[in-house]
C-alpha atoms as a PDB file:
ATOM      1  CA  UNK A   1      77.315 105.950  36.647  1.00  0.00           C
ATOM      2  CA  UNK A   2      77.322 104.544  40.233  1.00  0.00           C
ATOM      3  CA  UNK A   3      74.905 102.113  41.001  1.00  0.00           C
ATOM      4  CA  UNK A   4      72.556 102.935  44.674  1.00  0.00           C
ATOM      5  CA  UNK A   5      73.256  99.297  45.719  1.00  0.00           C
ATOM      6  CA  UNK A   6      77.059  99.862  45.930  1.00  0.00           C
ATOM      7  CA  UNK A   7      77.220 103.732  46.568  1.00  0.00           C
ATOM      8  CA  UNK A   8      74.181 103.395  49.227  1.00  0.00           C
ATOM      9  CA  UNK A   9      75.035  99.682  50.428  1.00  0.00           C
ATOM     10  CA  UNK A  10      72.311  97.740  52.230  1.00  0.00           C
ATOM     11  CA  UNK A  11      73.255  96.253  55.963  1.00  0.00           C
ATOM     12  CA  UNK A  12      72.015  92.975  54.496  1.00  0.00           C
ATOM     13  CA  UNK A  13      73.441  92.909  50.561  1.00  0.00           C
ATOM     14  CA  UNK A  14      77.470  93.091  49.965  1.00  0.00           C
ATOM     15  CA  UNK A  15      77.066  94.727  46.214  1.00  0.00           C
ATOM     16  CA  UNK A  16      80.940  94.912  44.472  1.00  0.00           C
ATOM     17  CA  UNK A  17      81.346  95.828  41.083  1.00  0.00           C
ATOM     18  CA  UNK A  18      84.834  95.213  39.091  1.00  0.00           C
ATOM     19  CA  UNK A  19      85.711  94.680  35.341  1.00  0.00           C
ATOM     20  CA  UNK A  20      82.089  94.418  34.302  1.00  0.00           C
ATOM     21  CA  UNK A  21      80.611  92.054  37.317  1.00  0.00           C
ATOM     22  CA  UNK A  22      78.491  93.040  39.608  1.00  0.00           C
ATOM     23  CA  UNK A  23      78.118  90.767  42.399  1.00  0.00           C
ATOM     24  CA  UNK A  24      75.018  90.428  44.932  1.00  0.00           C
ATOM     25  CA  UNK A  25      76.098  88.687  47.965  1.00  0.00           C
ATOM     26  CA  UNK A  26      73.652  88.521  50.673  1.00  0.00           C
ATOM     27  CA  UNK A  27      74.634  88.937  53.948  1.00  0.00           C
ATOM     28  CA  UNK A  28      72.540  87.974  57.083  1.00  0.00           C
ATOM     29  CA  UNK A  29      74.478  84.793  58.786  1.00  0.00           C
ATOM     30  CA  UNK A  30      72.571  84.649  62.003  1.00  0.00           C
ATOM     31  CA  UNK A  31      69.669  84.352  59.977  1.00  0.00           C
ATOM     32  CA  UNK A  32      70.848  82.161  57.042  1.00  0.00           C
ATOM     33  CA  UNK A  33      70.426  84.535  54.816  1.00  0.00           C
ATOM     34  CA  UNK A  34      66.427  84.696  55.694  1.00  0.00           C
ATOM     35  CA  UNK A  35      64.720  87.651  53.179  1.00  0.00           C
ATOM     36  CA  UNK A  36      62.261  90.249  54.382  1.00  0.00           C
ATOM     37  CA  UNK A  37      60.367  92.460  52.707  1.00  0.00           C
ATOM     38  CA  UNK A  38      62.911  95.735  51.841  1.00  0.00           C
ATOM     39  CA  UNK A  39      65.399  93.173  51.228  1.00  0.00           C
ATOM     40  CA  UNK A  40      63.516  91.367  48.253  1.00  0.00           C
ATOM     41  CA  UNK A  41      62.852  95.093  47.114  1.00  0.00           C
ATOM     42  CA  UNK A  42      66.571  96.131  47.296  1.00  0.00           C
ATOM     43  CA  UNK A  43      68.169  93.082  45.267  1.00  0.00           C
ATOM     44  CA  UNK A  44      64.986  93.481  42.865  1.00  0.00           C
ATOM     45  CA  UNK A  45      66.097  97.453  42.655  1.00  0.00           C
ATOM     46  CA  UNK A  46      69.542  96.366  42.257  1.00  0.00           C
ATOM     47  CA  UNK A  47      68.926  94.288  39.240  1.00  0.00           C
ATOM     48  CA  UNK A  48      66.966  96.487  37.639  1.00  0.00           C
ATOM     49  CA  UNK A  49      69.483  99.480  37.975  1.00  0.00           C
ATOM     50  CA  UNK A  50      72.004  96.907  36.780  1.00  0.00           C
ATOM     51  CA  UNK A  51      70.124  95.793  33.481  1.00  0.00           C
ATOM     52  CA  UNK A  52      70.700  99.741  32.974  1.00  0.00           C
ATOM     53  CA  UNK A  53      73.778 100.504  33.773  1.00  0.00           C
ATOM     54  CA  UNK A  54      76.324 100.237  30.763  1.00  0.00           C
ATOM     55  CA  UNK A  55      79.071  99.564  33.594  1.00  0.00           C
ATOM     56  CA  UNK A  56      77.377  96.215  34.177  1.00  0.00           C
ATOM     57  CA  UNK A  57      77.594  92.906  31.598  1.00  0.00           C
ATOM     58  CA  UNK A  58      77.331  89.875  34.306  1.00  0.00           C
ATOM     59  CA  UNK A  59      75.759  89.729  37.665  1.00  0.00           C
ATOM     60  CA  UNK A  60      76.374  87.065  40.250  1.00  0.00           C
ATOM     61  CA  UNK A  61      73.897  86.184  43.042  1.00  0.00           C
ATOM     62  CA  UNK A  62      75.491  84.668  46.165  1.00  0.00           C
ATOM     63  CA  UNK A  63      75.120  84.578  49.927  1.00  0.00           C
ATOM     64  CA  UNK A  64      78.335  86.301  51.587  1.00  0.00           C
ATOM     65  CA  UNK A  65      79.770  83.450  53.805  1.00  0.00           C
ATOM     66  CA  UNK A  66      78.085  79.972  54.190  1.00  0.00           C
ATOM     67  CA  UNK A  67      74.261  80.009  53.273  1.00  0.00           C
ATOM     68  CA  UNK A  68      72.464  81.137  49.675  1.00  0.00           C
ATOM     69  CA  UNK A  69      69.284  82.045  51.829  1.00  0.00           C
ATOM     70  CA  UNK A  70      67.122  80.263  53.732  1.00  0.00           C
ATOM     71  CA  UNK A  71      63.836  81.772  51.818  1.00  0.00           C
ATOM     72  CA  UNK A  72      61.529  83.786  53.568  1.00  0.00           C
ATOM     73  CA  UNK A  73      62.129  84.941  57.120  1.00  0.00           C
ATOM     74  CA  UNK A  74      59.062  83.689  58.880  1.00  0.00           C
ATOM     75  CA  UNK A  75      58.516  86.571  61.261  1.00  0.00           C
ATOM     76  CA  UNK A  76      58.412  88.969  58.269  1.00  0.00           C
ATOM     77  CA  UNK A  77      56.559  86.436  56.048  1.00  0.00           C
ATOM     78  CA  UNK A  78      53.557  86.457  58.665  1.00  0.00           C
ATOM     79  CA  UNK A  79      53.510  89.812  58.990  1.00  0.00           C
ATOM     80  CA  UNK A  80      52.988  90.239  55.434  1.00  0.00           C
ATOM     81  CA  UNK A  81      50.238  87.636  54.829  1.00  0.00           C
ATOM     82  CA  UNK A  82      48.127  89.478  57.694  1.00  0.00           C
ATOM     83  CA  UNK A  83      48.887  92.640  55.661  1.00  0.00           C
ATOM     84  CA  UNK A  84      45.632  94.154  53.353  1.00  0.00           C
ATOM     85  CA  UNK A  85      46.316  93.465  49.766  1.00  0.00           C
ATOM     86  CA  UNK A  86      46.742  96.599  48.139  1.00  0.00           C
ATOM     87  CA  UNK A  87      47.177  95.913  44.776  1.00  0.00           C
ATOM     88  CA  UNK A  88      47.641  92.797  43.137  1.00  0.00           C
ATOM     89  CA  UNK A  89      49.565  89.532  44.826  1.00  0.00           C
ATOM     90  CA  UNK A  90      52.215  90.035  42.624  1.00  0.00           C
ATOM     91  CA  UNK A  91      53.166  93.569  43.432  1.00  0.00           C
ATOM     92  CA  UNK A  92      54.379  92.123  46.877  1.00  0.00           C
ATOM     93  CA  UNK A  93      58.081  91.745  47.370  1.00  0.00           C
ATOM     94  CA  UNK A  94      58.949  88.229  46.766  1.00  0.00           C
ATOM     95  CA  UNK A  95      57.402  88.359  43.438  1.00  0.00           C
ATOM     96  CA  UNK A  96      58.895  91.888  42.810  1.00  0.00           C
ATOM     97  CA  UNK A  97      62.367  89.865  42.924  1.00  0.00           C
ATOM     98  CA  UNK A  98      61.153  87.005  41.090  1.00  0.00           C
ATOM     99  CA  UNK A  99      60.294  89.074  38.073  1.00  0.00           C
ATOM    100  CA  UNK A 100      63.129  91.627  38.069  1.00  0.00           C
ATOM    101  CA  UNK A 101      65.395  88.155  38.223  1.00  0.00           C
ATOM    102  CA  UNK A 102      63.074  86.789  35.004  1.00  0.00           C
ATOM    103  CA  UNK A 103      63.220  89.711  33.464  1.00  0.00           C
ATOM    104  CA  UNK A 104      66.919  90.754  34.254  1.00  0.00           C
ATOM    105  CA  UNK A 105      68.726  90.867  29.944  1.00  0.00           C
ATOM    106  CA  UNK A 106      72.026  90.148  30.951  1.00  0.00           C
ATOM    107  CA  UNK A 107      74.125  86.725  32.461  1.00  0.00           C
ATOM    108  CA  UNK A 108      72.369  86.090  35.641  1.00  0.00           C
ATOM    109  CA  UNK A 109      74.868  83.554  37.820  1.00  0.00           C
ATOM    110  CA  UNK A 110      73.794  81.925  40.728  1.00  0.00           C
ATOM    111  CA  UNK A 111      76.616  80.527  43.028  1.00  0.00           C
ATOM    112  CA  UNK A 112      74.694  78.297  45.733  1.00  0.00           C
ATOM    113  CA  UNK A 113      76.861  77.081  49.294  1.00  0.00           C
ATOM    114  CA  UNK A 114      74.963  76.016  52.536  1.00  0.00           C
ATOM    115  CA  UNK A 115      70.770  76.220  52.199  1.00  0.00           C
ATOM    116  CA  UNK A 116      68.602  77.315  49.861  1.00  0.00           C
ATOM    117  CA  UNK A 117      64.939  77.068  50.412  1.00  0.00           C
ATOM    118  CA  UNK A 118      61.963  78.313  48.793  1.00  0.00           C
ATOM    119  CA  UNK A 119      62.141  81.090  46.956  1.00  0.00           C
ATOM    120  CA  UNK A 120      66.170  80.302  46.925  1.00  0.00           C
ATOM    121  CA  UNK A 121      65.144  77.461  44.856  1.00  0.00           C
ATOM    122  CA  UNK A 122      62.498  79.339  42.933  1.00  0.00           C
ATOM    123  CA  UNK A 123      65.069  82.386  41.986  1.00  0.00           C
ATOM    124  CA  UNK A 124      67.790  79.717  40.502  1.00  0.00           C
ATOM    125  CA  UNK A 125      64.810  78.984  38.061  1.00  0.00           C
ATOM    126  CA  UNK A 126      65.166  82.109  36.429  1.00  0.00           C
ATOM    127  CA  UNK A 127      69.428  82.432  36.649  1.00  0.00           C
ATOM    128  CA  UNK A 128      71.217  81.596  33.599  1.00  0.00           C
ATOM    129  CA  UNK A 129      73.892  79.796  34.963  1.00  0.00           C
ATOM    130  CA  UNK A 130      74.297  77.884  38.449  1.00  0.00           C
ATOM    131  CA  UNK A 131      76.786  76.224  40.464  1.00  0.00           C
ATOM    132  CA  UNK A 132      76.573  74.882  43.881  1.00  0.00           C
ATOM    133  CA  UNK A 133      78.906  72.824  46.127  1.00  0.00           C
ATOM    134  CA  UNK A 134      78.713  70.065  48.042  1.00  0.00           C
ATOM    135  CA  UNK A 135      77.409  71.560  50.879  1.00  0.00           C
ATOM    136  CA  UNK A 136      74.468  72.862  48.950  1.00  0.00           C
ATOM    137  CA  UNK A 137      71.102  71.720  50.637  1.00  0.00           C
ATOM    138  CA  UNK A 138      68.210  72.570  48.688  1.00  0.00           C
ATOM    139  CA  UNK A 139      64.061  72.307  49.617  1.00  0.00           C
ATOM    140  CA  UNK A 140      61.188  73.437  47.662  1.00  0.00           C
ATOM    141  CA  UNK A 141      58.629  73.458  51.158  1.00  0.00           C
ATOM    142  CA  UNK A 142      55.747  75.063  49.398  1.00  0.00           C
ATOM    143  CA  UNK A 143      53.006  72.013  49.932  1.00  0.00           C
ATOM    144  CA  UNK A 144      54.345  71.469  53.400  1.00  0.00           C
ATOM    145  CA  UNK A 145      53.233  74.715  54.598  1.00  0.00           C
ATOM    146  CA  UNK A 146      49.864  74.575  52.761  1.00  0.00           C
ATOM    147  CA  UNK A 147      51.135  76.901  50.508  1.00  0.00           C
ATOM    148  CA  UNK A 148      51.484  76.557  46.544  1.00  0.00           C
ATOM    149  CA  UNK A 149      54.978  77.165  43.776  1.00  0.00           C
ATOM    150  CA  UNK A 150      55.751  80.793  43.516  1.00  0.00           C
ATOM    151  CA  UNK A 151      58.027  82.327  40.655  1.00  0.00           C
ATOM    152  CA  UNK A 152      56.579  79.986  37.588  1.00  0.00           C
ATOM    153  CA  UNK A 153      58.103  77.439  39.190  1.00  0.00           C
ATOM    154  CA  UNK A 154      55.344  74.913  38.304  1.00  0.00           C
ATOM    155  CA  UNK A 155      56.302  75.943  34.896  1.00  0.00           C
ATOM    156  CA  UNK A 156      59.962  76.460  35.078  1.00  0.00           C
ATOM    157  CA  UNK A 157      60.991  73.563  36.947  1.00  0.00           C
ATOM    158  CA  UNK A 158      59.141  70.713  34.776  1.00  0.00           C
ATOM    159  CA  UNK A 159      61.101  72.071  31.662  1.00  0.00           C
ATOM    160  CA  UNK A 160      64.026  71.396  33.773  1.00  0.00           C
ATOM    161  CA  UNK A 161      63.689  68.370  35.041  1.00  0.00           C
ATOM    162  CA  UNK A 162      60.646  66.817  33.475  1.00  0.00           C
ATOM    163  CA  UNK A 163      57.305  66.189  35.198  1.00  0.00           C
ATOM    164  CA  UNK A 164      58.202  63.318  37.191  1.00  0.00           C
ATOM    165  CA  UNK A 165      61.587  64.824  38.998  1.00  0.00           C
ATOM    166  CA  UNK A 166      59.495  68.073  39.346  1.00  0.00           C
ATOM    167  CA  UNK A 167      56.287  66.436  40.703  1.00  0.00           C
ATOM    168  CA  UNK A 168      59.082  64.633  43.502  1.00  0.00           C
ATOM    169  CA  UNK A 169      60.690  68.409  44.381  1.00  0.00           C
ATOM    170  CA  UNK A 170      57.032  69.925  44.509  1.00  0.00           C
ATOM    171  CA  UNK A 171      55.128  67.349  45.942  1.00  0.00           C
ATOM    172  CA  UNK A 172      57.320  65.894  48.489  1.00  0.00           C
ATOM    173  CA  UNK A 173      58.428  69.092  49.363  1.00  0.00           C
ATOM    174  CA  UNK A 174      62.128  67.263  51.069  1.00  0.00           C
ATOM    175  CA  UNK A 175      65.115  68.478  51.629  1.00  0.00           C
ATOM    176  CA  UNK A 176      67.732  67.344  48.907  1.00  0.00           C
ATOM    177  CA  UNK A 177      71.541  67.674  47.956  1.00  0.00           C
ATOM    178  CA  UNK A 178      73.575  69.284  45.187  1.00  0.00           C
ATOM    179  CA  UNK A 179      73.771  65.983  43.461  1.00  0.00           C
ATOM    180  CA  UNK A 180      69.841  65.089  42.965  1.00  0.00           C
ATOM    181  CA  UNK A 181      69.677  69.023  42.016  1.00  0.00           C
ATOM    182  CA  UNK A 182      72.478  68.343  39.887  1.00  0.00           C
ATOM    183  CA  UNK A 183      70.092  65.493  38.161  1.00  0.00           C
ATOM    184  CA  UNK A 184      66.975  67.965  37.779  1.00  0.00           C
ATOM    185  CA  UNK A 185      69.283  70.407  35.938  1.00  0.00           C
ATOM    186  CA  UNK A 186      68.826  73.330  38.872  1.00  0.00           C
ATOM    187  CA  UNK A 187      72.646  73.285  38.419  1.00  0.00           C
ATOM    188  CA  UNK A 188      74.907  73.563  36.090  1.00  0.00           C
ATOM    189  CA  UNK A 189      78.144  71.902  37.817  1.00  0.00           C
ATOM    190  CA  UNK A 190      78.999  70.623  41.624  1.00  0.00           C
ATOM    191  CA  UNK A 191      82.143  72.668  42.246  1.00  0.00           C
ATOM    192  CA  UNK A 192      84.480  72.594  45.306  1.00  0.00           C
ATOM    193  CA  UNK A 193      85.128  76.524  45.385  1.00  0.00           C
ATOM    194  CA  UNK A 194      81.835  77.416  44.100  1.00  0.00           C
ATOM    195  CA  UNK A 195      82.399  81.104  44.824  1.00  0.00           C
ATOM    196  CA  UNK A 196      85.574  81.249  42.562  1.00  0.00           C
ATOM    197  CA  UNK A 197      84.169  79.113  39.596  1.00  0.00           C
ATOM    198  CA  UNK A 198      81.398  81.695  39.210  1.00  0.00           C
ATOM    199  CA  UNK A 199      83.615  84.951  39.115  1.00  0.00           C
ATOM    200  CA  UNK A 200      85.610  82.697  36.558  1.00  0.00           C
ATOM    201  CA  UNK A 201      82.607  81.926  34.091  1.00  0.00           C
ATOM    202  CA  UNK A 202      81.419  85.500  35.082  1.00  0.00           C
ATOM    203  CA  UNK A 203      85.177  86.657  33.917  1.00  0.00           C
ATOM    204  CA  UNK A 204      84.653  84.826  30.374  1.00  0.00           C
ATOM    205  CA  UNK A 205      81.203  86.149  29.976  1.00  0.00           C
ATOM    206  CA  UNK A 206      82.264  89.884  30.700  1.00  0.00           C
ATOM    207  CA  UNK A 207      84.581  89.552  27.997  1.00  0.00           C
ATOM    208  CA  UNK A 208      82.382  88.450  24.975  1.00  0.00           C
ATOM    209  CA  UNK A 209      79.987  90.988  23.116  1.00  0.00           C
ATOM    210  CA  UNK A 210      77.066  91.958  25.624  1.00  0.00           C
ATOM    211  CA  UNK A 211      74.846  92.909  22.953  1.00  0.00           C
ATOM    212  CA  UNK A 212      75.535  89.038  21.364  1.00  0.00           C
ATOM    213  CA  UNK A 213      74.955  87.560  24.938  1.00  0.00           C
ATOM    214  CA  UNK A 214      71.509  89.745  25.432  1.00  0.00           C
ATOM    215  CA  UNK A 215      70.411  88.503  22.065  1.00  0.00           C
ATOM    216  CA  UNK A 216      71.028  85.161  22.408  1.00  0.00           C
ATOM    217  CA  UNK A 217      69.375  85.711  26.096  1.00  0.00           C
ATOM    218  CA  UNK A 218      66.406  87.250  24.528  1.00  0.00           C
ATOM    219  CA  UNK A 219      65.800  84.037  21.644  1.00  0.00           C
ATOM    220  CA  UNK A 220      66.294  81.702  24.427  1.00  0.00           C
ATOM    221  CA  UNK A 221      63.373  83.367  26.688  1.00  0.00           C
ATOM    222  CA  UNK A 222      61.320  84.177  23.869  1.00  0.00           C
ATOM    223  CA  UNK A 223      58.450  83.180  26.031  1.00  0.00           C
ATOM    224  CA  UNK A 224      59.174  85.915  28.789  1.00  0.00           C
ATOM    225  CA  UNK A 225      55.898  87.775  29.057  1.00  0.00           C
ATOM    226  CA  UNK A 226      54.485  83.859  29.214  1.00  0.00           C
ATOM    227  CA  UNK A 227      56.779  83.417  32.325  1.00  0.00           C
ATOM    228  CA  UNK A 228      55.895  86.915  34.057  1.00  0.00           C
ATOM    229  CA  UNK A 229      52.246  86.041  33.470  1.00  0.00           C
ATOM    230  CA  UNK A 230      52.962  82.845  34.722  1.00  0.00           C
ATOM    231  CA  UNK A 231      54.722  84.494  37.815  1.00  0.00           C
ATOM    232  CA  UNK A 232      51.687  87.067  38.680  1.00  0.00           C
ATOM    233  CA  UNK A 233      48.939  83.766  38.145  1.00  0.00           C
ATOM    234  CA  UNK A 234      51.164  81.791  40.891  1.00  0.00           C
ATOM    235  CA  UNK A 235      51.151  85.023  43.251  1.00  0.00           C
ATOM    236  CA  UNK A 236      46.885  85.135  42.929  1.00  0.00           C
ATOM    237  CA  UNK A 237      46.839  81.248  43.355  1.00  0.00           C
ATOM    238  CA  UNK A 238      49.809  81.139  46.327  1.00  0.00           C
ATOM    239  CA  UNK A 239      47.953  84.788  48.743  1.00  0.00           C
ATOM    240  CA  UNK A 240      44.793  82.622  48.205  1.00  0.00           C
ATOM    241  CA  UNK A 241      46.226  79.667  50.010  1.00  0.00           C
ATOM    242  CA  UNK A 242      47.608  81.797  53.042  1.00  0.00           C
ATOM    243  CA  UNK A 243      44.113  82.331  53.817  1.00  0.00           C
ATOM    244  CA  UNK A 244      43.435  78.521  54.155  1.00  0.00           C
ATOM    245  CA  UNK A 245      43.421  76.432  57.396  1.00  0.00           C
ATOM    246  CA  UNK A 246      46.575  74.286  55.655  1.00  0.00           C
ATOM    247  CA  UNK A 247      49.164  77.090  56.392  1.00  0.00           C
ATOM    248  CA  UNK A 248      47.832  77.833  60.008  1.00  0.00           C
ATOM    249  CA  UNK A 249      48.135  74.855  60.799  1.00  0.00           C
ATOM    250  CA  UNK A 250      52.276  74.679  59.483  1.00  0.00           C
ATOM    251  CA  UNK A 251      52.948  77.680  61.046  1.00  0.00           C
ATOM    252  CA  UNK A 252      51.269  76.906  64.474  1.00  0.00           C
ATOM    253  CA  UNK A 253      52.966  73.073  63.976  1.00  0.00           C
ATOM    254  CA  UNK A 254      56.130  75.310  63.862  1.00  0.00           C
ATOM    255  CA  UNK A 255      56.042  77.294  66.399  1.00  0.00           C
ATOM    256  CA  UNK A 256      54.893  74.135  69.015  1.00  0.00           C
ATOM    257  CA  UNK A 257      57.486  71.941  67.556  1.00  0.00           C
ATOM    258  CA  UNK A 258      55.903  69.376  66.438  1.00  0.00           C
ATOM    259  CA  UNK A 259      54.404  67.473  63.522  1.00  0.00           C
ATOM    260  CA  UNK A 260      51.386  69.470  61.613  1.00  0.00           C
ATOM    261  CA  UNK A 261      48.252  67.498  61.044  1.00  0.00           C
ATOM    262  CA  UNK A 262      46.650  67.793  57.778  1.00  0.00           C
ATOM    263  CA  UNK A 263      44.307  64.787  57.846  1.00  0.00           C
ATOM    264  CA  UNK A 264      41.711  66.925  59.599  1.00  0.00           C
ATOM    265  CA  UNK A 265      41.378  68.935  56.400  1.00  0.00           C
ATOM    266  CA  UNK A 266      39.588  68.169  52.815  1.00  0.00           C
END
C-alpha cells in the first residue's frame, strides 16, 4: 500500500517512510512553518491513512529545517474566521488535525527545533513522546489575541503540568524555552540533535509488537472520546471569541505595530 502523502507529496509536508516510520516534516521556512487551511487537512489526512496502513508502526512530526511551526498563518487564519460556519467549529481544519493527532493508535513523536506556537504547542499535547532542543521556543498566545485554548488543551495541559504551571502558560500567554517546557512535562528530554534522537526512539518503537504498543496506547487514553469532546467544546467556545472586540483589537494591534489595548473592554 502507498500512502497519498508520500506518493502525492504536498509542496509544504516532506512525508518519508522507511523500516516502519513514517515521518511528517513540515516544510515552509520563509514562513516558519506557518499552517493554512489544506495544510492542517493534509497532515490530518496523512495520519489518518497512516493509523491504516499496516506499512506504518511509528510516526514522527517535525518541521524540515529550523522551525516546528509557527501556528496559524495569520493571513489564512483571518480569512477563515470571516468565513460562514458551515457545520460545526470543530469540523474546521485546525481542529480536524487536532483530533486525527488525539485520535491517531499508534507512537505519535514529536521532535520540536526553532518555534512552536499555538496550535504547535497544542498538537505536542496529544503526541506520545517529545523532544525538543535548545533552540526550542515555545508560546501558548491564545489570551493575548482574545482568543481561548484549542485542542483540550485546558484539559490536557493541567494533567501535565498541574494547574498552577498551566494557569502561567495559558494565562500569561509568554514566550518560554525548552527548559521551563521541560518542567511542565510538554517534553520528554532536551536533546542536542533532536532530529536524530527521535528516529532513534522511533527505531526502538518500530521494533516492539505494534499490537502491544496500540494496547497499551489505548489503556493509557482510555478517556479518548472525553478528550475529542473536550476538543469540539473548545472549538464552540474558541469561533465564539473571534467574534469579540478582544481579537480585533490583537489583530489590528498587529498589523499597526504596536501594543493592543484591552482596558477599554469588560
Amino acid at each position: 500500500m502507498t500512502l497519498r502523502c508520500i506518493q502525492q507529496p504536498h509542496q509544504h509536508l516532506n512525508a518519508t517512510l522507511e523500516h516502519g516510520i513514517l515521518t511528517l516534516a513540515i516544510q515552509r521556512p520563509e514562513a516558519k512553518n506557518a499552517l493554512y487551511s489544506e495544510l492542517y487537512l493534509w497532515i490530518a489526512a496523512a495520519l489518518d491513512e497512516a493509523d491504516q496502513s499496516r506499512d506504518v508502526r511509528v510516526v514522527i512530526l517535525r518541521g524540515a529545517d529550523a522551525d516546528f511551526t509557527a501556528g496559524n498563518d495569520m493571513q489564512d487564519f483571518m480569512k477563515f474566521v470571516q468565513m460562514p460556519l458551515d457545520g460545526k467549529a470543530g469540523d474546521g481544519p485546525p481542529f480536524v488535525l487536532l483530533k486525527a493527532a488525539a485520535k491517531f493508535s499508534k507512537p505519535l513523536i514529536a521532535a520540536v527545533r526553532g518555534v512552536a506556537i499555538g496550535i504547535g504547542v497544542t498538537v505536542l499535547l496529544h503526541a506520545d513522546l517529545v523532544y525538543s532542543d535548545n533552540t526550542a521556543l515555545f508560546q501558548i498566545p491564545f489570551v493575548s489575541l482574545g482568543l481561548s485554548p484549542e485542542g483540550a488543551a485546558s484539559k490536557l495541559l493541567i494533567q501535565q503540568a498541574g494547574y498552577h504551571k498551566a494557569a502561567e502558560l495559558l494565562f500569561t500567554a509568554q514566550k518560554f524555552n525548552s527548559e521551563k517546557a521541560l518542567n511542565a512535562g510538554l517534553v520528554n528530554s532536551i536533546e542536542t540533535d533532536v532530529y536524530a534522537h527521535a528516529q532513534q526512539q522511533a527505531q526502538i518503537l518500530a521494533a516492539l509488537p505494534l499490537a502491544s504498543l496500540k494496547q497499551t496506547k489505548a489503556l493509557m487514553k482510555h478517556n479518548l472520546q472525553e478528550i475529542v469532546d473536550c476538543i469540539d467544546n473548545e472549538a464552540d467556545i474558541f469561533m465564539q471569541r473571534v467574534a469579540q472586540p478582544e481579537m480585533m483589537e490583537a489583530v489590528q494591534a498587529f498589523m499597526q505595530k504596536r501594543k493592543p489595548d484591552f482596558t477599554q473592554f469588560n
